[in-house]
Structures are given as structure tokens and as C-alpha cells.
N, C-alpha and C. Protein backbone atom coordinates (compact mmCIF):
# COMPACT_ATOMS: atom_id res chain seq x y z
N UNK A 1 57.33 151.94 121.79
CA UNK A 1 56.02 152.38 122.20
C UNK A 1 56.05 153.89 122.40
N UNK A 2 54.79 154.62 121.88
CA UNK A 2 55.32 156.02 122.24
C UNK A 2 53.89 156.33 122.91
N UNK A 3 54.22 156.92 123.95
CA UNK A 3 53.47 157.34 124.72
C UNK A 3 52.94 158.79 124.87
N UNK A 4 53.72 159.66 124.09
CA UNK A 4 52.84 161.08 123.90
C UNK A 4 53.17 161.58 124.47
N UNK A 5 54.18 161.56 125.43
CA UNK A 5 54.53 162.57 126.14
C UNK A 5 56.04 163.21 126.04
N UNK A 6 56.39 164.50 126.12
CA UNK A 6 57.58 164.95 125.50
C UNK A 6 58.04 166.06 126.59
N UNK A 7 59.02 166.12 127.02
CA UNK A 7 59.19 166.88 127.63
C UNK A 7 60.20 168.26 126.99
N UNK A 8 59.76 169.63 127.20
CA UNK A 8 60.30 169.60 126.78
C UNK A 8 60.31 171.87 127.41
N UNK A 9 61.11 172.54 126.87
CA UNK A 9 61.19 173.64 128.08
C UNK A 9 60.46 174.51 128.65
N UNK A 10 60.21 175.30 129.28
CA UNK A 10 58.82 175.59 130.03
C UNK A 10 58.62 177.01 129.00
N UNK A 11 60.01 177.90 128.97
CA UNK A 11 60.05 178.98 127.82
C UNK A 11 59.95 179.28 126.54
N UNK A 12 59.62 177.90 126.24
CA UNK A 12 59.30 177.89 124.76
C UNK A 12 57.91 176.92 123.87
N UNK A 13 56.81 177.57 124.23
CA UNK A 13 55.46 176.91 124.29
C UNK A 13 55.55 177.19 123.04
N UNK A 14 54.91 175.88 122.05
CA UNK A 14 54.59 175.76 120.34
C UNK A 14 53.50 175.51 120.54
N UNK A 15 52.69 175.85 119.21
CA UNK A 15 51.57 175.47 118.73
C UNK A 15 51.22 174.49 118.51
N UNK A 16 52.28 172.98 118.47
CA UNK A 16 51.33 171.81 118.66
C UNK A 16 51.65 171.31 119.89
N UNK A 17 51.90 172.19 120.79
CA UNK A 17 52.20 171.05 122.16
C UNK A 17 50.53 171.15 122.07
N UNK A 18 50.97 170.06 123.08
CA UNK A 18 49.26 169.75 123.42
C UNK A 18 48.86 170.31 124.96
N UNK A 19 48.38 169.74 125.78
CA UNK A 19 48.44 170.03 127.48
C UNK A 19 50.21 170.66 128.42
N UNK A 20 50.10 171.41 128.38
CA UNK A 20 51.39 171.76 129.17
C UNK A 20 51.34 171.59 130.60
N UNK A 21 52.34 170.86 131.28
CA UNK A 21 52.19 171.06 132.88
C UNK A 21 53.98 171.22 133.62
N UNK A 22 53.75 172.39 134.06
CA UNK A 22 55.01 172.32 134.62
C UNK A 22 55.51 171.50 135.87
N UNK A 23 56.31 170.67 136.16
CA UNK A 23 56.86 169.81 137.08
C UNK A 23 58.07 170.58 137.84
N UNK A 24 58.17 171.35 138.46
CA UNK A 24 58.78 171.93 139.35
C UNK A 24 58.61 172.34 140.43
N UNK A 25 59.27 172.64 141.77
CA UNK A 25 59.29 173.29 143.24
C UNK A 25 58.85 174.48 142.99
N UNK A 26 59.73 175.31 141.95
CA UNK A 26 59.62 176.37 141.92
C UNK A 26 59.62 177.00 140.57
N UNK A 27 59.24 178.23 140.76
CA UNK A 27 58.46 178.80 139.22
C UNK A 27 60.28 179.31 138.48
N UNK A 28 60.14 179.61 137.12
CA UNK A 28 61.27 179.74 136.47
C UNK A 28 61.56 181.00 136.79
N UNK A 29 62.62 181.33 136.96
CA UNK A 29 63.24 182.92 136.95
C UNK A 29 62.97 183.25 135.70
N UNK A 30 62.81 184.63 135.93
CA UNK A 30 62.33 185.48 134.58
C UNK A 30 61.15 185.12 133.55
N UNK A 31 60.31 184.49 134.08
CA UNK A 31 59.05 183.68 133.14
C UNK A 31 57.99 184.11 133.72
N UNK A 32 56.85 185.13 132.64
CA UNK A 32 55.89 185.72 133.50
C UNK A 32 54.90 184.12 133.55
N UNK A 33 54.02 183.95 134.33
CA UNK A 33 53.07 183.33 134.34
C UNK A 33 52.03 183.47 133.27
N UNK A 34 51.61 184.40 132.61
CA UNK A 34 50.55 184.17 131.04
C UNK A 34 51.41 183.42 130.01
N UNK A 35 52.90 184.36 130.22
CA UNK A 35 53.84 183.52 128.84
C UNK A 35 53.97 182.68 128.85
N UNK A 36 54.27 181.70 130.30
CA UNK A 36 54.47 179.93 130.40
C UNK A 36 53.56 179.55 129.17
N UNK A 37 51.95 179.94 129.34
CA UNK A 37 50.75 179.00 128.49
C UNK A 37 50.73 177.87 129.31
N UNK A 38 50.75 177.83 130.86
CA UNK A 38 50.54 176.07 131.06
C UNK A 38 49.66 176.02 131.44
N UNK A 39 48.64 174.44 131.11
CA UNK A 39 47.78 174.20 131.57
C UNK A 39 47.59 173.44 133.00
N UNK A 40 48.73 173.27 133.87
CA UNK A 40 48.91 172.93 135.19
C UNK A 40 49.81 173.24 135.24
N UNK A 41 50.52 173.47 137.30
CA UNK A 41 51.64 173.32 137.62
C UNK A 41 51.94 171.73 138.63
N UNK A 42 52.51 171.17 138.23
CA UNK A 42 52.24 169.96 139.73
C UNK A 42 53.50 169.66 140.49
N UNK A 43 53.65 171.15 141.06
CA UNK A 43 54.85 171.16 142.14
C UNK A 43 54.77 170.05 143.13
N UNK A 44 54.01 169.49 143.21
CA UNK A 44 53.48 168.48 144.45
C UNK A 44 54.40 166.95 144.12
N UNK A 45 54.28 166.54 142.68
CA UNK A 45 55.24 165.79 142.08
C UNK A 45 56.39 166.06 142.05
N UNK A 46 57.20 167.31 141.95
CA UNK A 46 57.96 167.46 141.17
C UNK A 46 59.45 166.39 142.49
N UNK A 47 60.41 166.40 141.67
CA UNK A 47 61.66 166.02 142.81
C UNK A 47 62.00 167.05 143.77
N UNK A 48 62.45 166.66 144.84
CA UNK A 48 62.79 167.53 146.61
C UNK A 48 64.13 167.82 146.00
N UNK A 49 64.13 169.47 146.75
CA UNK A 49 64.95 170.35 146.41
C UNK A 49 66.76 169.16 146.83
N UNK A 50 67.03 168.37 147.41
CA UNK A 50 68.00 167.78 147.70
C UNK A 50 68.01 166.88 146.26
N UNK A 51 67.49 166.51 145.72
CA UNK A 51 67.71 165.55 144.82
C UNK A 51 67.66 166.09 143.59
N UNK A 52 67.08 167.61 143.18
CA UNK A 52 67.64 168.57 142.10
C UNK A 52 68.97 168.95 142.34
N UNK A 53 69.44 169.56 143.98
CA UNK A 53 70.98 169.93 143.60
C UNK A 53 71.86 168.58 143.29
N UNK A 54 71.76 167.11 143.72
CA UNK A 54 72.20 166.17 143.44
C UNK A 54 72.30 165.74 142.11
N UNK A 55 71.36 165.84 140.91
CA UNK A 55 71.57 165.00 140.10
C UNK A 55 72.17 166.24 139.07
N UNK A 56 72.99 165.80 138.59
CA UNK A 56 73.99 166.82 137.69
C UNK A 56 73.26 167.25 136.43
N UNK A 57 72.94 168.83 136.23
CA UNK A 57 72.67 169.19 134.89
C UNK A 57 72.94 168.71 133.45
């Protein structure tokens, strides 16, 4: 089943993504805010800072 949704890096916006929303606490180092191109941020979702340093890169 594909559901359309792709995740995929915040620094590298293409021409067919569709809706962009970033899912993070916090904004990316070194990423101006026009260059993102996102069409939301929903820090409100994103995972608590304890359970980003927990789950291994």
C-alpha cells in the first residue's frame, strides 16, 4: 500500500515533492528558513528531546 508519504531531508527540497513539513524540536543548523521551502513546521509532534538522543542515528 503506498501511502504518499516520503520522508525525506529538510536540505534538499525537489521539484516534485509535494507539501513539505518539517517534524522537529528544533530548526536545522545552518538552514536559512526561505531555503527549507516548507510548507509547515509541526514541532508539536515531533519526538522529546530524550528519545532523539536515545534512538541511535
Amino acid at each position: 500500500m503506498n501511502t504518499g508519504i516520503r520522508v525525506r531531508r529538510v536540505d534538499a527540497p525537489s521539484p516534485e515533492d509535494g507539501a513539505r513539513v518539517l517534524v522537529d524540536r528544533v530548526w536545522p543548523r545552518g538552514l536559512r528558513k526561505d531555503a527549507a521551502r516548507l510548507d509547515a513546521w509541526a514541532k508539536d509532534v515531533a519526538p522529546s528531546t530524550e528519545l532523539r538522543t536515545w534512538y541511535p542515528a
